[in-house]
Protein backbone atom coordinates (compact mmCIF):
# COMPACT_ATOMS: atom_id res chain seq x y z
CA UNK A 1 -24.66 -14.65 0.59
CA UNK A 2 -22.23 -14.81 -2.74
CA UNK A 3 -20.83 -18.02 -3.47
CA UNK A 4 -16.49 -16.59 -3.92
CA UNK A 5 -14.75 -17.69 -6.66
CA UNK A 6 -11.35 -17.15 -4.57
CA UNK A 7 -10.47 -21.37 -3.61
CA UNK A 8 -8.92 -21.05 -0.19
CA UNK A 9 -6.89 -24.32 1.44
CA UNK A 10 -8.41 -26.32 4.32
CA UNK A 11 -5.53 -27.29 6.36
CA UNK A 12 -1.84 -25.02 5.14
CA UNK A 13 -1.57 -21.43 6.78
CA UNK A 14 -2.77 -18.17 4.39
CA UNK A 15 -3.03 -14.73 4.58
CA UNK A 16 -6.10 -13.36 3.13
CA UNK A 17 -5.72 -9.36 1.93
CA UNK A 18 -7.91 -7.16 0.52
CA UNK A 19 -9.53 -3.85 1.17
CA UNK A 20 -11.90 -3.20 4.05
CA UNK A 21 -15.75 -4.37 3.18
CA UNK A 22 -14.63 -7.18 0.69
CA UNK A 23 -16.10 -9.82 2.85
CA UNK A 24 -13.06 -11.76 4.19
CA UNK A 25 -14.58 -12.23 7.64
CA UNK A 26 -17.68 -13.43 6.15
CA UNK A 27 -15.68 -15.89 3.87
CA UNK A 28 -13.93 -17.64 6.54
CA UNK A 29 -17.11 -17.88 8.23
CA UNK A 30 -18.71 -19.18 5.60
CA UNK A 31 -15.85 -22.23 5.00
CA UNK A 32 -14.80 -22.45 8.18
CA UNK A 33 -17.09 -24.94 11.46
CA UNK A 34 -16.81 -22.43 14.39
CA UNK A 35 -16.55 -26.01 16.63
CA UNK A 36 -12.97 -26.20 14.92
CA UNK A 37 -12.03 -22.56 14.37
CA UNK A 38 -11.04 -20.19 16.65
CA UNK A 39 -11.54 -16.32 15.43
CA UNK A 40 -9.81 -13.47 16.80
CA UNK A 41 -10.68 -10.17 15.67
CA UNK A 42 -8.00 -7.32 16.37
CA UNK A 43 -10.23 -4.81 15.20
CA UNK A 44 -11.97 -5.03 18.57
CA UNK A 45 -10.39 -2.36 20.77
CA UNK A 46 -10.39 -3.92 23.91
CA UNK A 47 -8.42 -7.60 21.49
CA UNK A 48 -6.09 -5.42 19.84
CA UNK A 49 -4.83 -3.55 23.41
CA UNK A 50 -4.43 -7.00 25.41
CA UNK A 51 -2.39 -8.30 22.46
CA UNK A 52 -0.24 -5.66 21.96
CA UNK A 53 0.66 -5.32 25.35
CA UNK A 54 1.51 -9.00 25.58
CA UNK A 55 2.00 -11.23 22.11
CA UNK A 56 2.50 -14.24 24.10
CA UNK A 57 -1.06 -14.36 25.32
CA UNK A 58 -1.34 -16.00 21.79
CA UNK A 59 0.77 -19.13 23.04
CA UNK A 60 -0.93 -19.67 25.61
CA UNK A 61 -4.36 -19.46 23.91
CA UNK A 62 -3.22 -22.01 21.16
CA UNK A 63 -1.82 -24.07 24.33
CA UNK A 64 -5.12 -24.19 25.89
CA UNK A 65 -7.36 -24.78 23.08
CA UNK A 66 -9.83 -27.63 22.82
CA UNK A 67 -8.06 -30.79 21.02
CA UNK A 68 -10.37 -30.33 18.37
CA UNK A 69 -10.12 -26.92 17.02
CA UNK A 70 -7.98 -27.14 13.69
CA UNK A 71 -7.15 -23.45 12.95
CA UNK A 72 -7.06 -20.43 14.32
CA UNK A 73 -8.58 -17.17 12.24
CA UNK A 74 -6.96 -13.27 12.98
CA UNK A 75 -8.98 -10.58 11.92
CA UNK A 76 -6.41 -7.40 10.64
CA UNK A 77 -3.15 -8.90 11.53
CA UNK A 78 -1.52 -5.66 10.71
CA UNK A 79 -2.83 -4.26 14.05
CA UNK A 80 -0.40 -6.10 16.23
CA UNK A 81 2.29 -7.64 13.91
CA UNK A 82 4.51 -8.99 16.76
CA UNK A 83 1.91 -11.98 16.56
CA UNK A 84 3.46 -13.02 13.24
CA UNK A 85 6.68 -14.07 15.84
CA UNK A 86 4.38 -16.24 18.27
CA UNK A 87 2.18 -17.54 15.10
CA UNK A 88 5.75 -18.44 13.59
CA UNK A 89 7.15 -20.06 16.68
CA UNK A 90 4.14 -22.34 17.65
CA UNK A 91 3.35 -23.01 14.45
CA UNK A 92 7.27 -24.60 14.25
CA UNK A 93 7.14 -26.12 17.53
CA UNK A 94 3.31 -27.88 16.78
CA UNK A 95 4.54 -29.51 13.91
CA UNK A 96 7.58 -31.28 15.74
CA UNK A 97 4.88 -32.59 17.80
CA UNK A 98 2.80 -34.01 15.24
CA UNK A 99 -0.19 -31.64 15.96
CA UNK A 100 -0.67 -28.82 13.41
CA UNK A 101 -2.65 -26.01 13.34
CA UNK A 102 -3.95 -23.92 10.84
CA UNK A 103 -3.39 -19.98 11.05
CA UNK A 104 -5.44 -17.88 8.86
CA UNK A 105 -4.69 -14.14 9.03
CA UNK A 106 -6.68 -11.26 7.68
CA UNK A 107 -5.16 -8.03 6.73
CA UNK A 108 -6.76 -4.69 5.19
CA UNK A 109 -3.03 -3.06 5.04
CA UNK A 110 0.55 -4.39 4.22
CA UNK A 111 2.23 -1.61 4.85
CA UNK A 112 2.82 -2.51 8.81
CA UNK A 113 3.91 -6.08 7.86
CA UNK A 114 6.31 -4.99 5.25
CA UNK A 115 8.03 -1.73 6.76
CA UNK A 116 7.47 -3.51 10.22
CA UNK A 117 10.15 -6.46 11.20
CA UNK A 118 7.11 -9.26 10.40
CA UNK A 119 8.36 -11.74 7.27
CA UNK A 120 5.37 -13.12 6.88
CA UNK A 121 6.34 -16.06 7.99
CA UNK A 122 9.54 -16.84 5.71
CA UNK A 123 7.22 -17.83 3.25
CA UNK A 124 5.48 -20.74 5.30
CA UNK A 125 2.07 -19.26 5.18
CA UNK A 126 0.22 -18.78 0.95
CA UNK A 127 -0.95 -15.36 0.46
CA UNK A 128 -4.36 -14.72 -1.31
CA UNK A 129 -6.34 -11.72 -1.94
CA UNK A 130 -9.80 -10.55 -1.87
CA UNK A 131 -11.53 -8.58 -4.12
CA UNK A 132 -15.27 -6.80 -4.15
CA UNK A 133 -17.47 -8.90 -6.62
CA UNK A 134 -16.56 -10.43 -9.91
CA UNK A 135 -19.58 -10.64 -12.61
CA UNK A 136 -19.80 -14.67 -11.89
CA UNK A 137 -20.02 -13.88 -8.21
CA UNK A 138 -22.98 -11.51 -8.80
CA UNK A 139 -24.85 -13.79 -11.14
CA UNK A 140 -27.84 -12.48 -12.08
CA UNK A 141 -27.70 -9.66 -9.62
CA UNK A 142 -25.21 -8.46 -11.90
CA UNK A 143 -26.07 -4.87 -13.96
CA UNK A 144 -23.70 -3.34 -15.79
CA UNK A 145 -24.60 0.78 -15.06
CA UNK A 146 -24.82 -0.47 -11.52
CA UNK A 147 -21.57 -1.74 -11.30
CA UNK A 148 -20.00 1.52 -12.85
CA UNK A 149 -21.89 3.77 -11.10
CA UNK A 150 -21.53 2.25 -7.13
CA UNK A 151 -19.07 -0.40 -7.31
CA UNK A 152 -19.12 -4.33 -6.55
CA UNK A 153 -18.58 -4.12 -2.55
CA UNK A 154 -20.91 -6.87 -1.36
CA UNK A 155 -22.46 -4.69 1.09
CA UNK A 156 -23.50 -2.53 -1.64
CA UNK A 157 -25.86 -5.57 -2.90
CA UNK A 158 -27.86 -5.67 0.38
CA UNK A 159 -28.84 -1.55 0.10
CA UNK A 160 -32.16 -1.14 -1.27
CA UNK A 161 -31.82 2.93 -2.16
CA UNK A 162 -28.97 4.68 -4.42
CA UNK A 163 -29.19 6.96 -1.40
CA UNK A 164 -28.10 4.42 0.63
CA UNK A 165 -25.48 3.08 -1.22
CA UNK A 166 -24.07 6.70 -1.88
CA UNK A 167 -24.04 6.99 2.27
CA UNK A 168 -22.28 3.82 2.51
CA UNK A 169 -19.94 4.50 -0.03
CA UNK A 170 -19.22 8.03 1.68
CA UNK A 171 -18.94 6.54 5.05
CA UNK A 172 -16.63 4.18 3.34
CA UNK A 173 -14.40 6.74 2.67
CA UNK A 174 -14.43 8.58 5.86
CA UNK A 175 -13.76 5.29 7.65
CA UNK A 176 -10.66 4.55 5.37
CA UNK A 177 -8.91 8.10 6.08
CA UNK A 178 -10.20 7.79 9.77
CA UNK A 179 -9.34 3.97 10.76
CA UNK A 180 -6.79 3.10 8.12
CA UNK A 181 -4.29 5.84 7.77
CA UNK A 182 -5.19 8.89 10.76
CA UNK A 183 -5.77 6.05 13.21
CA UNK A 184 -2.56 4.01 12.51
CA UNK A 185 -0.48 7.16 12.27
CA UNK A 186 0.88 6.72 8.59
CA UNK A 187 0.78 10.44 7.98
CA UNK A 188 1.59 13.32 10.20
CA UNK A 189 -1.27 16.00 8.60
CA UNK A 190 -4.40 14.24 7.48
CA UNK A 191 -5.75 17.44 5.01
CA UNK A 192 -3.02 17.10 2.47
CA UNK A 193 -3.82 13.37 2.16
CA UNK A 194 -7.56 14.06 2.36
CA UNK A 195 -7.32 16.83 -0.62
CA UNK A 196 -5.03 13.89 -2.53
CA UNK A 197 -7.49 11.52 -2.72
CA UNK A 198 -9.79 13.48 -4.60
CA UNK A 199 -7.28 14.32 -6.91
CA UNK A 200 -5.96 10.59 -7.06
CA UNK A 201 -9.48 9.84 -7.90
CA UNK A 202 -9.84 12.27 -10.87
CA UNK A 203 -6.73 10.92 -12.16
CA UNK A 204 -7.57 7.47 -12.15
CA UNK A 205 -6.43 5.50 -15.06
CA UNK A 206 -4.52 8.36 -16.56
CA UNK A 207 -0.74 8.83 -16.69
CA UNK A 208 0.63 10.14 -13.69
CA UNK A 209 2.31 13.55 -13.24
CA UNK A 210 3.63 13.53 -9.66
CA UNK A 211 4.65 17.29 -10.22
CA UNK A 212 1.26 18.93 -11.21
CA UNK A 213 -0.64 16.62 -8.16
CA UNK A 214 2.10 18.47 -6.03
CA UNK A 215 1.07 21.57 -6.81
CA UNK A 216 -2.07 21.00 -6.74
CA UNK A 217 -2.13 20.09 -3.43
CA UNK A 218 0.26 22.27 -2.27
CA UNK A 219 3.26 19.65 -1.75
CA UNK A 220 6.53 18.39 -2.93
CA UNK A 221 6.96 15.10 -5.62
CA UNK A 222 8.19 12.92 -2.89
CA UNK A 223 5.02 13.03 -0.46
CA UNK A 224 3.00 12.69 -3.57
CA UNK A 225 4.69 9.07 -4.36
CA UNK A 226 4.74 8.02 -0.64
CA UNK A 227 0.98 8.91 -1.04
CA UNK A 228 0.65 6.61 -3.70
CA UNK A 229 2.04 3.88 -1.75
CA UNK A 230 0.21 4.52 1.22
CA UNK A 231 -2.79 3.77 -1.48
CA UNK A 232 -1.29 0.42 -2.39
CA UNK A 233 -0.05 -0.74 0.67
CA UNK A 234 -3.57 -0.11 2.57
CA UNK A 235 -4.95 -2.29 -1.09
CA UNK A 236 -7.41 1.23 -1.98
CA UNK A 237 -5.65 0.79 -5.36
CA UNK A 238 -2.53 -0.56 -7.52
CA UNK A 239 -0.18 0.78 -10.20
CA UNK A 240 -0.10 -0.16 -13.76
CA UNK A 241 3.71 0.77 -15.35
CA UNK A 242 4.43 1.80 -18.69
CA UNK A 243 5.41 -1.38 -21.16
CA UNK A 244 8.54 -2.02 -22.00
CA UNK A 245 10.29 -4.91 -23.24
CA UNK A 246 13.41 -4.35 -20.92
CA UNK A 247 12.22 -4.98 -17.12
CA UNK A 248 14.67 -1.95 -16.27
CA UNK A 249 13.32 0.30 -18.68
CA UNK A 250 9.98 -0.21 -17.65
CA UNK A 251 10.41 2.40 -14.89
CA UNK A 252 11.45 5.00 -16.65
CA UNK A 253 7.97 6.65 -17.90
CA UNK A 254 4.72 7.50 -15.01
CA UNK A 255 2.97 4.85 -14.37
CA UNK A 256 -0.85 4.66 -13.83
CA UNK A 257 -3.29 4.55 -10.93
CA UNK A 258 -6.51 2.44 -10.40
CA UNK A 259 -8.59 2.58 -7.52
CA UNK A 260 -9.57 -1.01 -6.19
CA UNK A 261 -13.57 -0.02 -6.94
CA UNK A 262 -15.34 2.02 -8.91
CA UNK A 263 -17.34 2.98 -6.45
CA UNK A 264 -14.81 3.99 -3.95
CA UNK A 265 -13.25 6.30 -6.75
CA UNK A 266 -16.48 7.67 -7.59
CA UNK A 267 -16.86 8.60 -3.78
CA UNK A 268 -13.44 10.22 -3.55
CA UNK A 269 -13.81 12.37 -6.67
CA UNK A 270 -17.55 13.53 -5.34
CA UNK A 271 -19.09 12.21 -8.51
CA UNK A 272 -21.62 9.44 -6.99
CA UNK A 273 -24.54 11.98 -7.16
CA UNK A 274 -23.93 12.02 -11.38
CA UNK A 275 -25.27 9.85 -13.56
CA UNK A 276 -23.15 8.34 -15.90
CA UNK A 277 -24.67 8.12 -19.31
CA UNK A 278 -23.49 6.28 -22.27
CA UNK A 279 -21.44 7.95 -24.80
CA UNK A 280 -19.60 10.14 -22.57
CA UNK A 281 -15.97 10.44 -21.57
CA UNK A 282 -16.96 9.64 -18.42
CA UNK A 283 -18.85 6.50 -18.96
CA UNK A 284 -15.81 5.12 -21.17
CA UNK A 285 -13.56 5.61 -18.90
CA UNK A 286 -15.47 3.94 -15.84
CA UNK A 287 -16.48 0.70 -18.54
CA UNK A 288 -12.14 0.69 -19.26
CA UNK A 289 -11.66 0.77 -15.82
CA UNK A 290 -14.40 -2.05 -14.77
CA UNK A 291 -13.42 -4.45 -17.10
CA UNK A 292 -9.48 -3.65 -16.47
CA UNK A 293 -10.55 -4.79 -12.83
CA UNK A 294 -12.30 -7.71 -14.04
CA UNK A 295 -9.77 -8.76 -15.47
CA UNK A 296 -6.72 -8.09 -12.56
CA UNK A 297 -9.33 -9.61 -10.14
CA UNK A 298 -9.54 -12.77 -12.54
CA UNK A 299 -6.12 -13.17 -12.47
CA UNK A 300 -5.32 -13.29 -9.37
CA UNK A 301 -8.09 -16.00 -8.48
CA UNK A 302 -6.85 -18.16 -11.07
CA UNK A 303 -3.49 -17.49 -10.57
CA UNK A 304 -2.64 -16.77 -13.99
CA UNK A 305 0.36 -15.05 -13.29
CA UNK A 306 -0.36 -12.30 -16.23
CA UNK A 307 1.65 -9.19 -16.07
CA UNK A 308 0.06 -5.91 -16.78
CA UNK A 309 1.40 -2.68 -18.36
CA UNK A 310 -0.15 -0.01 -19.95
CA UNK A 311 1.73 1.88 -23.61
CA UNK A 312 1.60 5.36 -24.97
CA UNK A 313 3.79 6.86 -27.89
CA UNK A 314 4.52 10.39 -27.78
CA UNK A 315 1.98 11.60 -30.33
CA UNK A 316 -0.86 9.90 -28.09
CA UNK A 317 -1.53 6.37 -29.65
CA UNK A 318 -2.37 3.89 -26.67
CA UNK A 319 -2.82 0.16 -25.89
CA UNK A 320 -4.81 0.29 -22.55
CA UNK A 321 -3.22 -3.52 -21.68
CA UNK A 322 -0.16 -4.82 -23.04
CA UNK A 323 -0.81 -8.71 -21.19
CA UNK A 324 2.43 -10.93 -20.84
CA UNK A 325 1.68 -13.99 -20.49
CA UNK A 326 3.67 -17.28 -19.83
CA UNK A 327 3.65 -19.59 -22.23
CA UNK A 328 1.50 -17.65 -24.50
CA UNK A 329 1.52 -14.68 -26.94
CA UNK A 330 1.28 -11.14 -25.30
CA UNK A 331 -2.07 -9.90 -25.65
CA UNK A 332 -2.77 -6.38 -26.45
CA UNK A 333 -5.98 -5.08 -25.29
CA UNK A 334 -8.31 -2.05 -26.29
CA UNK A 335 -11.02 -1.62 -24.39
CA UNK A 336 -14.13 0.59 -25.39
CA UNK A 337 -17.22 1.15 -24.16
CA UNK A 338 -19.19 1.80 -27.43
CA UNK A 339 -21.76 -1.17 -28.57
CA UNK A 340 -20.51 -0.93 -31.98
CA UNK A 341 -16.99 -1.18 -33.42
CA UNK A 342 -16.26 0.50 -36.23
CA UNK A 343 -12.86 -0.43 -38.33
CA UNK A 344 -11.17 3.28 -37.36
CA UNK A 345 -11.27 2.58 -33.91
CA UNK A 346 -8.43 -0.25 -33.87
CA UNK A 347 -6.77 0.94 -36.62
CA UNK A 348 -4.11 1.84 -34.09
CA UNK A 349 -4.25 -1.40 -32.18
CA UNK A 350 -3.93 -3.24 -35.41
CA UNK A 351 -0.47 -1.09 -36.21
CA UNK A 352 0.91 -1.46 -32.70
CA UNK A 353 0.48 -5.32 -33.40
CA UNK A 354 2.87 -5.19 -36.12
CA UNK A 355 5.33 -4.69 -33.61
CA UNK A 356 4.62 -7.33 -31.30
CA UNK A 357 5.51 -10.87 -33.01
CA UNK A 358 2.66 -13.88 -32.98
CA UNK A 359 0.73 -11.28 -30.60
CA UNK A 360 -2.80 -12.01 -29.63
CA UNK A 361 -5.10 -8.03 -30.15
CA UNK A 362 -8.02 -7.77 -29.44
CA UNK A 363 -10.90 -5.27 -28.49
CA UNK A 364 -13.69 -5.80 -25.96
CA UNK A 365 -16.11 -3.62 -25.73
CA UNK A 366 -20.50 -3.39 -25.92
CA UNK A 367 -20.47 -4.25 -29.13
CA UNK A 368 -22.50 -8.28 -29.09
CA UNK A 369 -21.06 -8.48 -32.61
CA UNK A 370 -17.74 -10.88 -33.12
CA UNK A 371 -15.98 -8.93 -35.34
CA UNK A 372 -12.04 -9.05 -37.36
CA UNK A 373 -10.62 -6.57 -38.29
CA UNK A 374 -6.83 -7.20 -40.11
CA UNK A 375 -4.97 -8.75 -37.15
CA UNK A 376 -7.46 -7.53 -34.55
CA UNK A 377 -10.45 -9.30 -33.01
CA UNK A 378 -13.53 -7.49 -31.54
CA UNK A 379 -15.23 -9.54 -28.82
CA UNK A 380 -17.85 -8.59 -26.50
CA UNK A 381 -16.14 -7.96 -23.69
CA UNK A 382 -17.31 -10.96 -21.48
CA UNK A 383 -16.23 -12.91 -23.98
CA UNK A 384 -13.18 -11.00 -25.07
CA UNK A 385 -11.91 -11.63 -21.47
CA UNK A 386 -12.26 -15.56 -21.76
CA UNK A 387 -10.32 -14.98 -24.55
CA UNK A 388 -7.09 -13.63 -23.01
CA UNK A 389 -7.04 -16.85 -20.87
CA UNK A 390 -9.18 -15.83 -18.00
């Protein structure tokens, strides 16, 4: 069992999201006496049917349960969203009566609760997310090849075998396009989306081109963004957007795509079977996107409130993080995965910072050397993240 660093609270209404296999379930569990909880899980067939075909069996549960029970948990919420009325309505009409009840609900996918006519409650109930494993979480389980190579989904700690935590992983995949998007009838024709994936995958953390991914899947620039959000929504990923100081302006160039675990991507793109060895293009970019993930997951835990945005001139020079954050300088962040920094690599960092007033650059990589360079400070990246307030 990993001790979460996500703080949940014991008696006001949340929604916990986050991506199938992050252990939500097994977090409430974990905080949660069953004497004074509740649990309903919609993912069981025969759950999900009676609710759907009556919401109000909800009522009369929470009317007929024991005076002591405190909360009630619902596994995948976004299965039968009417419940979000009934949760909304008892939870009004308890209050009045001086006896309150907690409702927790789980979700793997948004997109039902936000296209749907569910508000999430007007705002009455906190929203959290879940994440696979952070490096504290992991300890001294923690390996850094390991984590690029398979991902930080807790179940992948309890495999003994890389075989078995390739099957998982593909499994993982299949169940996602199976459960999550065939099964709840988000797209018409499953083998365009399938053949997407793979190609979302190889493009992860690189500008997007919605055009060339139509063609080379063989549709139009449209489905290709409502793909996209499909990957979002169902929290298999998120968008980074191109920097610029004008909120409005920041839409105007691609933005880029992350999958949610390195593992997961590695799946998708058929790669899990290749090693990744230092000092190739493929190992830097799977050490940029781990700690790019440490540090998103970070912030949300701590509820730093940092924006993220990626920026890249026209001849090709890049900041892989421009960091706003309130209160504080905007940090610009390089991240490489070399283990040692030499002065040419943030030569470009160091002239973007000229640009950016009482900014805060620096560059985490391998490298266990604390190093400055002009305005730029190389950190270990453990420590380089600390740095950047997280």
């Amino acid at each position: 069992m990993f001790h979460r660093k996500l703080e949940l609270p014991d008696h006001h209404s949340f929604f916990l999201f986050g991506a199938r296999g992050t252990g939500k379930t097994t977090l409430l569990h974990s905080l949660f006496d069953p004497k004074s909880t509740h649990f309903i899980d919609l993912l069981s067939a025969e759950q999900e049917e009676r609710f759907i075909r009556d919401p109000e069996l909800l009522a009369r549960m929470v009317d007929g349960l024991d005076r002591n029970c405190q909360r009630i948990v619902i596994d995948e919420i976004q299965r039968v969203p009417r419940l979000l009325d009934v949760i909304h309505r008892k939870s009004e009409e308890l209050k009045r009566l001086g006896k309150p009840l907690q409702f927790i609900m789980t979700g793997s996918s948004a997109r039902k609760l936000k296209h749907g006519a569910a508000n999430l409650l007007a705002g009455r109930a906190f929203v959290y997310h879940l994440f696979p494993l952070i490096v504290d979480e992991l300890g001294d389980l923690f390996n850094l090849r390991h984590a690029l190579e398979y991902g930080s989904l807790p179940e992948i700690g309890n495999l003994e075998t890389d075989e078995m935590k390739t099957r998982y992983l593909e499994a993982y995949s299949r169940t996602y396009l199976k459960e999550e998007v065939w099964n709840e009838q988000i797209i018409r024709k499953l083998e365009p989306f399938s053949q997407f994936l793979e190609v979302a995958a190889q493009m992860n953390g690189k500008v997007l081109n919605f055009t060339k991914i139509g063609r080379d899947i063989g549709t139009d620039v449209k489905s290709v963004q409502s793909y996209f959000q499909i990957l979002e929504d169902t929290l298999l990923g998120f968008l980074i957007p191109s920097y610029h100081r004008s909120v409005r302006k920041r839409q105007l160039k691609n933005p880029k795509f992350y999958f949610f675990d390195l593992g997961v991507k590695r799946s998708l793109e058929r790669t899990l079977t290749v090693s990744l060895l230092p000092q190739t293009s493929a190992f830097g970019d799977a050490f940029e996107h781990f700690v790019l993930l440490e540090i998103i997951r970070l912030n949300e835990y701590q509820k730093r409130d940092y924006r993220f945005s990626y920026l890249q001139t026209h001849d090709g020079a890049e900041i892989d993080l421009v960091i706003e954050r309130p209160g504080q300088s905007v940090a610009l962040v390089e991240i490489k995965s070399t283990e040692r920094v030499e002065p040419m690599m943030v030569k470009h960092l160091h002239n973007f910072s000229k640009e950016f007033p009482k900014s805060t650059a620096v560059c985490l990589s391998r490298d266990p050397n604390l190093q400055k360079f002009d305005t730029v400070q190389a950190l270990p990246w453990q420590d380089g993240i600390k740095a950047i307030g997280l």
